[in-house]
C-alpha atoms as a PDB file:
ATOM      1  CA  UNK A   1    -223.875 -55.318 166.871  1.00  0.00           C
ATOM      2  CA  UNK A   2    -220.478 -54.876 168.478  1.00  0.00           C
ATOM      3  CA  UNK A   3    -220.585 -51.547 167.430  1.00  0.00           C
ATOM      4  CA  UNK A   4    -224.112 -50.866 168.944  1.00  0.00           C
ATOM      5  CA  UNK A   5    -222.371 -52.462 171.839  1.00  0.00           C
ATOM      6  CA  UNK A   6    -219.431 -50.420 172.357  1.00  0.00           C
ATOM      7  CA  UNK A   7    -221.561 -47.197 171.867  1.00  0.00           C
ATOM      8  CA  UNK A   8    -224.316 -47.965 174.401  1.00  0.00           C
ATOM      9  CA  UNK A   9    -221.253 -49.084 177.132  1.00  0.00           C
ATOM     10  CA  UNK A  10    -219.604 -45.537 176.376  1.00  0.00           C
ATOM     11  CA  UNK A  11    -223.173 -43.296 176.639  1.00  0.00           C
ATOM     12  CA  UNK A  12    -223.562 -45.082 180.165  1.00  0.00           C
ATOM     13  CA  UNK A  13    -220.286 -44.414 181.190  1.00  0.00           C
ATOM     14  CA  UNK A  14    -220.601 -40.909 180.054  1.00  0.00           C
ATOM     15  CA  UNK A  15    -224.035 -41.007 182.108  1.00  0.00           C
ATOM     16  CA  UNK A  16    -222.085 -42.362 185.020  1.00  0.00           C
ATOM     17  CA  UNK A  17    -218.668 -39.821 184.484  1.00  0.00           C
ATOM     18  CA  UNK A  18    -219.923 -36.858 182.864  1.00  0.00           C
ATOM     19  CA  UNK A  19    -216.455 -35.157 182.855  1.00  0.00           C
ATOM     20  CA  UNK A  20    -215.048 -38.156 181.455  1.00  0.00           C
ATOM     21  CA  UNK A  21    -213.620 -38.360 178.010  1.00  0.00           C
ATOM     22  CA  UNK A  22    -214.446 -41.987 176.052  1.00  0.00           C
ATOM     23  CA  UNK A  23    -213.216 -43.296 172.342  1.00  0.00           C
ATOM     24  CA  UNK A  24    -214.355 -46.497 170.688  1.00  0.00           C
ATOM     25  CA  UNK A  25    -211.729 -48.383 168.917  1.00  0.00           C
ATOM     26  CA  UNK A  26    -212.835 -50.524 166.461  1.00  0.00           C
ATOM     27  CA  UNK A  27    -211.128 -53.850 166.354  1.00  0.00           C
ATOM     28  CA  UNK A  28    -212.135 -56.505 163.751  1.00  0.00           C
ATOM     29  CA  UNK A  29    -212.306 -60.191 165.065  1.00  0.00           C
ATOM     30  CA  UNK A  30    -211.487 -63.488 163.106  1.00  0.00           C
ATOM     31  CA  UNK A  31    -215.145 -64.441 164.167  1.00  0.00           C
ATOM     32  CA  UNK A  32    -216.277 -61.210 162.515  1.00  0.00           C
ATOM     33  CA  UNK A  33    -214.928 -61.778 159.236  1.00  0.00           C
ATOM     34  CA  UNK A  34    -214.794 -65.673 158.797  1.00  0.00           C
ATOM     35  CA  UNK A  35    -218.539 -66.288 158.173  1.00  0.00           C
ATOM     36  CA  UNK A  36    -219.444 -68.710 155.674  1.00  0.00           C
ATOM     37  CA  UNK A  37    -218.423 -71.478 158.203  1.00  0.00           C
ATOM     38  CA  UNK A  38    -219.961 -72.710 161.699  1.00  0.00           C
ATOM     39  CA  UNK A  39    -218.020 -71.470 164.822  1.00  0.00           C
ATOM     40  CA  UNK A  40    -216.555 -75.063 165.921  1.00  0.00           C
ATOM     41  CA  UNK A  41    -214.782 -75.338 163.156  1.00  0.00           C
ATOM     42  CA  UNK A  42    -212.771 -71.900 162.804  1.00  0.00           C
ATOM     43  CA  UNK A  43    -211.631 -72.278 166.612  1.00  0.00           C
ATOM     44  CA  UNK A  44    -214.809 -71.460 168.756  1.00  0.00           C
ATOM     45  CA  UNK A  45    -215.781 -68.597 171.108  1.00  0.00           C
ATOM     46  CA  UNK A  46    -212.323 -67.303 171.277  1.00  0.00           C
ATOM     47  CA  UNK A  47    -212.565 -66.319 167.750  1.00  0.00           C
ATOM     48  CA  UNK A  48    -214.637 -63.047 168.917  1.00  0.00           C
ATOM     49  CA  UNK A  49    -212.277 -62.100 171.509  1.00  0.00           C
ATOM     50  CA  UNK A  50    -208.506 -62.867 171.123  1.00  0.00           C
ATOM     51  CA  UNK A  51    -207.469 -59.380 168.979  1.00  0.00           C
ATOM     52  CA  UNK A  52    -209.441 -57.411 171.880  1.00  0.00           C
ATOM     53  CA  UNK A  53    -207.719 -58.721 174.796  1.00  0.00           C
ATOM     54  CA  UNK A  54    -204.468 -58.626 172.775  1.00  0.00           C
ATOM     55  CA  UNK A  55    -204.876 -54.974 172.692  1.00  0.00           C
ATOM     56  CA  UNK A  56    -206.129 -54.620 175.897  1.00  0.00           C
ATOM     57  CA  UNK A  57    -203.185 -56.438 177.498  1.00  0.00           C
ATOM     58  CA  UNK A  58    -201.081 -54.226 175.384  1.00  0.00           C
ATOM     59  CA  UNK A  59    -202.716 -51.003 176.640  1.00  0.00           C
ATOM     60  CA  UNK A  60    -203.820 -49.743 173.387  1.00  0.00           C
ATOM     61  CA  UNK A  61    -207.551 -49.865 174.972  1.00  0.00           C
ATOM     62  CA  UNK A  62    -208.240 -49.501 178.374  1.00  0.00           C
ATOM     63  CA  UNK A  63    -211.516 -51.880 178.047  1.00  0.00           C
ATOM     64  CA  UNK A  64    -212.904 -54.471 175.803  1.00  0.00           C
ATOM     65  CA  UNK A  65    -216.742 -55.051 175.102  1.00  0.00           C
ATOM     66  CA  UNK A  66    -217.978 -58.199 174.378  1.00  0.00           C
ATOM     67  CA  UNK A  67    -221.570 -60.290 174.313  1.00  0.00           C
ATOM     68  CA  UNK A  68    -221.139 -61.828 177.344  1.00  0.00           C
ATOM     69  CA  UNK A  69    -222.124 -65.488 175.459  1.00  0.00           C
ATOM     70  CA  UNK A  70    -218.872 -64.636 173.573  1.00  0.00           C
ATOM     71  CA  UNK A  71    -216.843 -64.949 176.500  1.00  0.00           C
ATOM     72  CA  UNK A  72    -214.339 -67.750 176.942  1.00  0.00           C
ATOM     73  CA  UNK A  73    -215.563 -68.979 180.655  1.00  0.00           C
ATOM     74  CA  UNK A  74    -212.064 -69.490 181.339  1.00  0.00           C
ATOM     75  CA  UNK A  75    -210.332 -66.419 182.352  1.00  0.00           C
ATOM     76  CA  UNK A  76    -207.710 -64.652 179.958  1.00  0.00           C
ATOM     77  CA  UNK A  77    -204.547 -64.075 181.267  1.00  0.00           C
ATOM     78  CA  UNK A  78    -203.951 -60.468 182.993  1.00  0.00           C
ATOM     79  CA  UNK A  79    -207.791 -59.672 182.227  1.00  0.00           C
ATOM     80  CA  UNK A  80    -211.071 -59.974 184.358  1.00  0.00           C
ATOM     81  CA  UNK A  81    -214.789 -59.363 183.994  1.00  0.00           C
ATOM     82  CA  UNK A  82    -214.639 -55.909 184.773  1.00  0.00           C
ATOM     83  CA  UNK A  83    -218.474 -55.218 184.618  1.00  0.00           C
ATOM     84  CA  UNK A  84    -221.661 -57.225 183.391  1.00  0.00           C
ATOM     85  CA  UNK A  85    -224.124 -53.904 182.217  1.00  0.00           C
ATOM     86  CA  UNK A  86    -227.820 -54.517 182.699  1.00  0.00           C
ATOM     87  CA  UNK A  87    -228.997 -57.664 180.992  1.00  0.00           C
ATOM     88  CA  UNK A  88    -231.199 -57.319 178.027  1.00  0.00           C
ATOM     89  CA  UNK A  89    -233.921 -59.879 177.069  1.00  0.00           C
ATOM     90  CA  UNK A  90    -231.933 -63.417 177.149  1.00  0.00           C
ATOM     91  CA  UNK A  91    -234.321 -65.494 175.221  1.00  0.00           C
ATOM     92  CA  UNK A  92    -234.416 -66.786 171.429  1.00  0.00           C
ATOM     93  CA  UNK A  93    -236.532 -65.555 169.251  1.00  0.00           C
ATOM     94  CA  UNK A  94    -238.318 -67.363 166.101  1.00  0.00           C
ATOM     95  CA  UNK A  95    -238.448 -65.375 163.647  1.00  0.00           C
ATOM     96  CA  UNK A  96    -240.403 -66.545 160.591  1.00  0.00           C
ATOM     97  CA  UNK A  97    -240.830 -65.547 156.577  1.00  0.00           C
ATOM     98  CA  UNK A  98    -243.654 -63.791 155.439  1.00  0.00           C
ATOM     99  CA  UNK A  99    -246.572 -66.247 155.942  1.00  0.00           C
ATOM    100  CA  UNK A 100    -244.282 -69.098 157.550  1.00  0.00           C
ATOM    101  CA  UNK A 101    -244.953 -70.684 160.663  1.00  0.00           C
ATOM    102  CA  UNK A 102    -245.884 -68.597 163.868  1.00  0.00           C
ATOM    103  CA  UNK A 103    -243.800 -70.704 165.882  1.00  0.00           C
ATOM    104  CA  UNK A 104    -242.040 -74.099 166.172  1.00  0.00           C
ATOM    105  CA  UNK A 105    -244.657 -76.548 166.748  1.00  0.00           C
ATOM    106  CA  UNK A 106    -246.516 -74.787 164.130  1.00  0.00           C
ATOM    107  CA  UNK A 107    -243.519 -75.243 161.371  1.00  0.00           C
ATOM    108  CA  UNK A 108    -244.681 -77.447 158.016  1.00  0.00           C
ATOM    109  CA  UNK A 109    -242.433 -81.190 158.217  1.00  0.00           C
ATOM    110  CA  UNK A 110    -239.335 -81.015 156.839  1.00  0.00           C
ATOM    111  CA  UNK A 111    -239.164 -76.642 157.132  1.00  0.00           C
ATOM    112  CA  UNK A 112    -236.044 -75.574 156.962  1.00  0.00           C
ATOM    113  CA  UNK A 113    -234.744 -73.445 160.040  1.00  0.00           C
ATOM    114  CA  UNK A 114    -231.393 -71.410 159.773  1.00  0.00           C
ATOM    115  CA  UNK A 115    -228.841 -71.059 163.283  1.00  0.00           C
ATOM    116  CA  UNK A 116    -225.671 -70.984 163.597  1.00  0.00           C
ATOM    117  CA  UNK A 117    -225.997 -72.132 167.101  1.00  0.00           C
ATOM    118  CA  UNK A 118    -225.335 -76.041 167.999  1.00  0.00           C
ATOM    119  CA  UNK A 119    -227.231 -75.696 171.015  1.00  0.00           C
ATOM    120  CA  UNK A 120    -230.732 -74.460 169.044  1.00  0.00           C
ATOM    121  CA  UNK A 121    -229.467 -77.084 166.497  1.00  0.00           C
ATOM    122  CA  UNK A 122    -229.905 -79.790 169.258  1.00  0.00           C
ATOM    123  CA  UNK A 123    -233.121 -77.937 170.875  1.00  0.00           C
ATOM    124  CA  UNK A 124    -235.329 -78.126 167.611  1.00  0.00           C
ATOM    125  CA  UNK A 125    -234.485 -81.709 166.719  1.00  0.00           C
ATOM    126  CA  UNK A 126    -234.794 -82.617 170.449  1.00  0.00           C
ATOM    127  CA  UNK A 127    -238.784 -81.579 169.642  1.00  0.00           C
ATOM    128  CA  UNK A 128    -239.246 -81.585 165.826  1.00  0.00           C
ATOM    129  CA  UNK A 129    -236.689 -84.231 164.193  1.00  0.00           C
ATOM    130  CA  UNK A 130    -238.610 -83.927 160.719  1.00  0.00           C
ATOM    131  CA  UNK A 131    -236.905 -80.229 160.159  1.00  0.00           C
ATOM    132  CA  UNK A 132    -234.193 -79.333 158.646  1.00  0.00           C
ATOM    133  CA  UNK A 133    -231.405 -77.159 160.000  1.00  0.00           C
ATOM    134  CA  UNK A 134    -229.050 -75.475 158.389  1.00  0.00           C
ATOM    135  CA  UNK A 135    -226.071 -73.555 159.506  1.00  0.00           C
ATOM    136  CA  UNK A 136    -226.386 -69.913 158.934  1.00  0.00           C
ATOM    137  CA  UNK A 137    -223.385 -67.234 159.987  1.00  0.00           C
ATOM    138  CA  UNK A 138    -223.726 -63.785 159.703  1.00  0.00           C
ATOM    139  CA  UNK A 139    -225.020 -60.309 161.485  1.00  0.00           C
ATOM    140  CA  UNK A 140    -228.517 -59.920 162.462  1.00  0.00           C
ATOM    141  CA  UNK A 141    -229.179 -57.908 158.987  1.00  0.00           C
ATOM    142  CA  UNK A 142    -227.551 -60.558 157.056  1.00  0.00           C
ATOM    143  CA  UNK A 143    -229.637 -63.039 158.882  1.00  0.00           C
ATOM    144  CA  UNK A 144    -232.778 -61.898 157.923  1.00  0.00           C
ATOM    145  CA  UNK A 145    -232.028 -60.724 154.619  1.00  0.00           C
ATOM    146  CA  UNK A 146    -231.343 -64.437 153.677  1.00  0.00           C
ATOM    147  CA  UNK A 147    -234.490 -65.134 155.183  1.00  0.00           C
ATOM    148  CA  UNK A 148    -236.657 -62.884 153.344  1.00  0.00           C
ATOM    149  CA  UNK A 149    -234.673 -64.393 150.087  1.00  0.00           C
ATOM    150  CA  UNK A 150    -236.323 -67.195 150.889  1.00  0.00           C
ATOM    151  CA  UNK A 151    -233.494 -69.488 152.103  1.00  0.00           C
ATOM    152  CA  UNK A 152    -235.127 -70.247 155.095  1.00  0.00           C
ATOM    153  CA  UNK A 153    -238.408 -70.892 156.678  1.00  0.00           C
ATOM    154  CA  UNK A 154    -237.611 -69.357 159.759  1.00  0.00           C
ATOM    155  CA  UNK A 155    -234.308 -68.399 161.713  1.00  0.00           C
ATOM    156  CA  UNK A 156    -233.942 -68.760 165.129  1.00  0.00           C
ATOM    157  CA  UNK A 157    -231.738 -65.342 167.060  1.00  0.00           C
ATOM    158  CA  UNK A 158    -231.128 -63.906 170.536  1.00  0.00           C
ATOM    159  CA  UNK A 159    -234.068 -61.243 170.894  1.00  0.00           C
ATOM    160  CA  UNK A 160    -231.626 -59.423 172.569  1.00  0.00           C
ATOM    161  CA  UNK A 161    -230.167 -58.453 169.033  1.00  0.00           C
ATOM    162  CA  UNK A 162    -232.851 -57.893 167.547  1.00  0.00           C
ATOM    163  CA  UNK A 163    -234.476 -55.530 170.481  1.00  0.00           C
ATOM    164  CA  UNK A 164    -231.003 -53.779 170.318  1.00  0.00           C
ATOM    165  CA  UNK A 165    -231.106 -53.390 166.920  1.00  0.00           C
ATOM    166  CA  UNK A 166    -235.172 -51.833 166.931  1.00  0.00           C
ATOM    167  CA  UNK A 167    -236.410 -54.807 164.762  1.00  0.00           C
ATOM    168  CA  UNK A 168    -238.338 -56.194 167.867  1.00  0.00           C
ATOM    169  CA  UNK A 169    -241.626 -56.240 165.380  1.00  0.00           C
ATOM    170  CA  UNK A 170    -239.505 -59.056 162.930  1.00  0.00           C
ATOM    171  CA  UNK A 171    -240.082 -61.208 166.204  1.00  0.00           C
ATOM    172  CA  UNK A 172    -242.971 -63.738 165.367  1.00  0.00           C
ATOM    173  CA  UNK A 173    -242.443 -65.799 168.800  1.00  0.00           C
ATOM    174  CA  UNK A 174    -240.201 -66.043 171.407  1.00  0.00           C
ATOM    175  CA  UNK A 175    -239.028 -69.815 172.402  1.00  0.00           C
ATOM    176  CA  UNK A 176    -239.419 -69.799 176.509  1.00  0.00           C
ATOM    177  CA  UNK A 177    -237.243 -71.199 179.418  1.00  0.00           C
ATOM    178  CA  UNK A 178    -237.470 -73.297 180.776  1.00  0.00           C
ATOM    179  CA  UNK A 179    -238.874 -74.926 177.991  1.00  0.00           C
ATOM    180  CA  UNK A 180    -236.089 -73.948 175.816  1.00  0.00           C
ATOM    181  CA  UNK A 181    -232.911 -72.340 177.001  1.00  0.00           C
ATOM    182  CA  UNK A 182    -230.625 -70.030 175.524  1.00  0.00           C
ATOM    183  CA  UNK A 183    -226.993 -69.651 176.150  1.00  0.00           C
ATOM    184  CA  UNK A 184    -225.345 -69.188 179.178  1.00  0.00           C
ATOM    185  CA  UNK A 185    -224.495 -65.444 179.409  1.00  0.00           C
ATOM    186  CA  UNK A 186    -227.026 -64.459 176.545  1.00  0.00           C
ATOM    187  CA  UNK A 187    -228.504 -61.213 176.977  1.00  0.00           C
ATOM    188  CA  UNK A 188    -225.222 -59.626 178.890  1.00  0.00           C
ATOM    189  CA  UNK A 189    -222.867 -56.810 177.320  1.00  0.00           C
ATOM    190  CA  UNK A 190    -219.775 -57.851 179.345  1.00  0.00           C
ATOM    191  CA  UNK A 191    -216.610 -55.462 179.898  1.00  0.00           C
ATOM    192  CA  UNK A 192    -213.225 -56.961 179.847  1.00  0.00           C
ATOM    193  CA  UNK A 193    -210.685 -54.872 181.865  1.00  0.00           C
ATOM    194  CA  UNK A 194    -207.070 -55.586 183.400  1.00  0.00           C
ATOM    195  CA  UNK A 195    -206.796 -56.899 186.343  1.00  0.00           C
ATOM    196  CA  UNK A 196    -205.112 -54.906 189.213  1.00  0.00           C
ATOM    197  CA  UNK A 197    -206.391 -51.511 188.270  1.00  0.00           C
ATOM    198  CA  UNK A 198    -208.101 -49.575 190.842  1.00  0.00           C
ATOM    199  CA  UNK A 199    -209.012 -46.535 188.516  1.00  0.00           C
ATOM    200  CA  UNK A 200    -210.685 -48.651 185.999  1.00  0.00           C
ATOM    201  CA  UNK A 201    -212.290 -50.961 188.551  1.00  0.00           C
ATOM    202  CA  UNK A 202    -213.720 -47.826 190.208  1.00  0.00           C
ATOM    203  CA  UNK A 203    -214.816 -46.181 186.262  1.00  0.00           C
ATOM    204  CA  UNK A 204    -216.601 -49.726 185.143  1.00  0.00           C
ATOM    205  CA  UNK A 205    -218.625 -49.868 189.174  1.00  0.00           C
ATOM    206  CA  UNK A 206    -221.707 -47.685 188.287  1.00  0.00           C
ATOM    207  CA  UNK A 207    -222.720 -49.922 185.293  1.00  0.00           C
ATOM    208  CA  UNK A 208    -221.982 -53.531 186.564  1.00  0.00           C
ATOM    209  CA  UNK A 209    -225.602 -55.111 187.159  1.00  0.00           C
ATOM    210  CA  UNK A 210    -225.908 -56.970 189.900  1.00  0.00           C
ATOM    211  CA  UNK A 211    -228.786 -59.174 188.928  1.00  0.00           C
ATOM    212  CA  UNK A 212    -227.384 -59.756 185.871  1.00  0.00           C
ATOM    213  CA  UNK A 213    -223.773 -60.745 186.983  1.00  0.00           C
ATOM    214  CA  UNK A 214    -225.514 -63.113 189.801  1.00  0.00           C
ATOM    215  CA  UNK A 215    -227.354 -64.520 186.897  1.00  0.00           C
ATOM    216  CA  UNK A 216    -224.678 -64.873 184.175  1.00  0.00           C
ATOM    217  CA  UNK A 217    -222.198 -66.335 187.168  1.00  0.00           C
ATOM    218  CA  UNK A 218    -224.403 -68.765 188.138  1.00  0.00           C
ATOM    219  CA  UNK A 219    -225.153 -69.987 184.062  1.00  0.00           C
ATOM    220  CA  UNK A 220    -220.939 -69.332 183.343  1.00  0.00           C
ATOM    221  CA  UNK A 221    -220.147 -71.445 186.492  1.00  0.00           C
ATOM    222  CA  UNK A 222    -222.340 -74.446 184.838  1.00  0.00           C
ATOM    223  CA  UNK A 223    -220.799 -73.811 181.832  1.00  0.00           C
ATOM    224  CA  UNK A 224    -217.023 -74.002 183.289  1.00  0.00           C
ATOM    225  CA  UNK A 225    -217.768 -77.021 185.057  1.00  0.00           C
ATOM    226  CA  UNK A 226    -219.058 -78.735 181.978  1.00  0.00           C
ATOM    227  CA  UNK A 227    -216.071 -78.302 180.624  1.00  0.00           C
ATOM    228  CA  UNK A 228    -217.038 -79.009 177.016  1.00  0.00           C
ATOM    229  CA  UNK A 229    -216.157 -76.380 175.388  1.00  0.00           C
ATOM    230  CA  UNK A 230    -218.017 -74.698 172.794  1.00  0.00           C
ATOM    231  CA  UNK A 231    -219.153 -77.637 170.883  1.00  0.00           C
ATOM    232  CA  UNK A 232    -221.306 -79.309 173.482  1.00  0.00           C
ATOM    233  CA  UNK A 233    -225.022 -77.939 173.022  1.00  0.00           C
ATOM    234  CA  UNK A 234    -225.431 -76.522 176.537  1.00  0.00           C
ATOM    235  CA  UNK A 235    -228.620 -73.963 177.546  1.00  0.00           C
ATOM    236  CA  UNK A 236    -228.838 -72.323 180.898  1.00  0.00           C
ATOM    237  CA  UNK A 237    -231.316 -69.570 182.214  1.00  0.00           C
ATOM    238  CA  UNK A 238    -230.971 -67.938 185.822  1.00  0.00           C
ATOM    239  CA  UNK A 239    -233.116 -66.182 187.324  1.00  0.00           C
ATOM    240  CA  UNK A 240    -232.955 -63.804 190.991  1.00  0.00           C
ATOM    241  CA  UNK A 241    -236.164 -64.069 193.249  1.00  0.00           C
ATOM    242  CA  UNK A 242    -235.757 -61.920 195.728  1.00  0.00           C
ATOM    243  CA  UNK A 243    -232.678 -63.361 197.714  1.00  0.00           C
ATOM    244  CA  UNK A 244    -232.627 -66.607 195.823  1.00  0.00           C
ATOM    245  CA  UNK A 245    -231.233 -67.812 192.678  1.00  0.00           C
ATOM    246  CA  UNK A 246    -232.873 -70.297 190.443  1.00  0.00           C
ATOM    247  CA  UNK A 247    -231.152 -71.907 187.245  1.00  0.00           C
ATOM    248  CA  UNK A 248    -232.555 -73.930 184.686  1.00  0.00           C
ATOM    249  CA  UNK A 249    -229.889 -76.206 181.999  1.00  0.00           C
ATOM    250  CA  UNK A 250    -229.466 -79.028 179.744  1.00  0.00           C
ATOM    251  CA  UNK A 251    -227.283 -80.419 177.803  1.00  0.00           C
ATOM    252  CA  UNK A 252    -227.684 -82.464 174.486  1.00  0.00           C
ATOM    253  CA  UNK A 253    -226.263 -84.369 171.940  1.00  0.00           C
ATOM    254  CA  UNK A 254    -225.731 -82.568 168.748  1.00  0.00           C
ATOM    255  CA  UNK A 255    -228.708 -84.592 167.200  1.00  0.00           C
ATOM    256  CA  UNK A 256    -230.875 -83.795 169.664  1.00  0.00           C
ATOM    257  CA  UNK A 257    -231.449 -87.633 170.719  1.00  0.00           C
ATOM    258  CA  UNK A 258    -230.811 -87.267 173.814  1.00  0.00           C
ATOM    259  CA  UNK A 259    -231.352 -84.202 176.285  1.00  0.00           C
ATOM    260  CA  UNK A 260    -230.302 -83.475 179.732  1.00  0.00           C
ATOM    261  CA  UNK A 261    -232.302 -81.054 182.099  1.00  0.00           C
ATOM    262  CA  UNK A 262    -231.937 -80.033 185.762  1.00  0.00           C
ATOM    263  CA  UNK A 263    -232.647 -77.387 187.865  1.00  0.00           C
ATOM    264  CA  UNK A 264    -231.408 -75.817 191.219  1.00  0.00           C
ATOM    265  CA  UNK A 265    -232.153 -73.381 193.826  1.00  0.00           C
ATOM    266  CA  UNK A 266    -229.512 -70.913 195.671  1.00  0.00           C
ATOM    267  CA  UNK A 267    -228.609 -68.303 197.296  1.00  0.00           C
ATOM    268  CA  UNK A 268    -228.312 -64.862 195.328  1.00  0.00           C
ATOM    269  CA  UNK A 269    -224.879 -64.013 196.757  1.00  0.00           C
ATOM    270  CA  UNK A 270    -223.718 -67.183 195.592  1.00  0.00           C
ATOM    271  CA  UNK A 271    -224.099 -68.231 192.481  1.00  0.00           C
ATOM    272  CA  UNK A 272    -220.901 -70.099 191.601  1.00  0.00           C
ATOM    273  CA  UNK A 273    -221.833 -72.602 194.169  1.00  0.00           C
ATOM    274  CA  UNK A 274    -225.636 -73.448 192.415  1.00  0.00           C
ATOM    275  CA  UNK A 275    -223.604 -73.524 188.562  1.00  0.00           C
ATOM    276  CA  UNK A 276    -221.275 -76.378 190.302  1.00  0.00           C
ATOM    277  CA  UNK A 277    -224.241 -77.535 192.105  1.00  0.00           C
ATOM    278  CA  UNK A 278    -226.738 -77.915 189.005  1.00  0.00           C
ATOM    279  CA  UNK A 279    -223.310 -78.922 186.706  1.00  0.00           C
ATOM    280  CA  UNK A 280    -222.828 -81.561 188.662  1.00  0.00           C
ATOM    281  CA  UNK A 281    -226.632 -82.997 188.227  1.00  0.00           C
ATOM    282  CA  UNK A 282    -226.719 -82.822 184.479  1.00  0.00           C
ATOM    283  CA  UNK A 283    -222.860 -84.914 184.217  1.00  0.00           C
ATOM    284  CA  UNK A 284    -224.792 -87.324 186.942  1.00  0.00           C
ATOM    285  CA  UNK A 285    -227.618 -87.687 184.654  1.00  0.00           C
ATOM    286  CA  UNK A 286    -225.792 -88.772 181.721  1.00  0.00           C
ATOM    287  CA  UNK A 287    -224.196 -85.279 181.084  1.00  0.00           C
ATOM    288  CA  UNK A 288    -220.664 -86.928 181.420  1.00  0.00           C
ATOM    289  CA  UNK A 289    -220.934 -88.919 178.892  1.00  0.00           C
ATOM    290  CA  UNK A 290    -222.074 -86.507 176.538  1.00  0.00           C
ATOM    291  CA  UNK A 291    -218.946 -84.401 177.046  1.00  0.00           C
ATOM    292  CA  UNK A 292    -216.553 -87.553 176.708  1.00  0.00           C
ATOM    293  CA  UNK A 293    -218.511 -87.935 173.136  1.00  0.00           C
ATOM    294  CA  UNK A 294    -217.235 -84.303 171.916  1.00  0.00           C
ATOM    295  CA  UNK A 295    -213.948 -84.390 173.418  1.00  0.00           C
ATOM    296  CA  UNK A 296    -213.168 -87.981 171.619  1.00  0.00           C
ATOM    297  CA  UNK A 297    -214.569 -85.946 168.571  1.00  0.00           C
ATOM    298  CA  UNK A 298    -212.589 -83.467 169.152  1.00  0.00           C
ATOM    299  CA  UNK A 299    -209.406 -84.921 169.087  1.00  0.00           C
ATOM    300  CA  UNK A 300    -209.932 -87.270 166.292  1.00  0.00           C
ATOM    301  CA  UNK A 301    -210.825 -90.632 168.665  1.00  0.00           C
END
């Protein structure tokens, strides 16, 4: 997927600069090649970026592409979000074996659904604590190749993956906001780039998306203000209508027991201020102490 990633960013800057002259530089991740063990415990979302923005501090690349959900919300030092490219489908998908349940509700009691994701973890026993889920890690082809082995009645993916990938028709439902929520940036390729550089600011301008970064800020924002870090099952969906801004979240514990919505309503042109806004609500609703659960966790309390 990173690689499908990296290729599609350099045809539409090619589109964009036709006399320009782009090479992908493949750079393997600690995320990428630790994979028989859930995310929170090999370090988190930074796993899938730290040897990029090494080199791109460094000036061996010029720009880094990431999945935007990848994407530490805090800023890395000497980089910026140079561009947010046109947002592919954010929602999960449910994506069954052959014969298995058509969707969720419709799953047998104790069916056993694979993600690697603590948020879906949290979402499915939230509505259907008889499952089972189990951790899976992995590409998308490695995903469904241990479903089709059988270890798994269904797995549960970004669509945006598998869309990218042309396996939309391995898609047997998709899970809807605001119902369900994905992650906060899902969807989004996102292009790191240095900061105080005019030439690549003015390169990366023709494919930043402006619905998509006013959606993606406003979900990133939440996320930030959170401040829970990768553990904390958190979903968030945003959404531009017309000149407003509307964003779903929750947040959950890891058992699904308890689960947090809220919703807002903003301005388009300023999304940071509805993320705080509808942040805010959730830690008022018993959000807070949620987060204080995972950080005591966290550091051994």
């Amino acid at each position: 997927m990173a690689l499908w990633q990296s290729e599609w960013v350099c045809d539409r800057l090619a589109a964009a600069w036709p006399d320009g002259r782009f090479e992908i530089v493949q750079i393997d991740t600690k995320g990428d090649e630790v994979i028989d063990r859930p995310l929170p415990e090999i370090g988190g979302k930074g796993l899938f970026t730290e040897e990029l923005e090494a080199a791109l501090r460094s000036g061996a690349v010029d720009l880094a592409v990431h999945s935007l959900k990848d994407l530490p919300t805090d800023p890395a030092e000497g980089l910026k979000l140079g561009a947010v490219c046109e947002r592919e489908d954010p929602r999960d998908a449910w994506v069954s074996a052959a014969g298995g349940p058509r969707d969720l509700s419709a799953a047998r009691a104790a069916a056993r659904v694979g993600t690697g994701s603590e948020r879906r973890r949290a979402q499915v026993l939230a509505s259907r604590p008889d499952l089972q889920v189990a951790s899976i890690r992995g590409n998308v082809e490695t995903r469904l190749r241990k479903l089709d082995a059988g270890q798994y009645d269904a797995v549960i993916v970004a669509a945006a993956g598998l869309l990218r990938l042309g396996l939309a028709e391995r898609i047997t439902s998709y899970l809807d906001p605001p119902d369900w929520l994905s992650a906060p940036g899902q969807g989004a390729v996102a292009v790191e780039s240095r900061k105080d550089d005019p030439g690549i600011d003015e390169l990366l301008r023709p494919i930043d998306d402006p619905v998509a970064r006013a959606e993606t800020s406003a979900e990133r924002t939440l996320l930030a203000t959170l401040q829970g870090g990768c553990q904390v099952p958190v979903g968030a969906r945003a959404r531009v209508q017309g000149e407003a801004l509307v964003l779903h979240a929750l947040i959950a514990t890891g058992d699904g027991s308890q689960l947090i919505r809220a919703q807002g309503r903003g301005e388009r042109g300023k999304p940071e201020e509805l993320g705080v806004r509808v942040a805010q609500d959730l830690l008022g609703r018993g959000g807070e102490a949620i987060v204080a659960t995972f950080r005591e966790a966290g550091s051994g309390g």
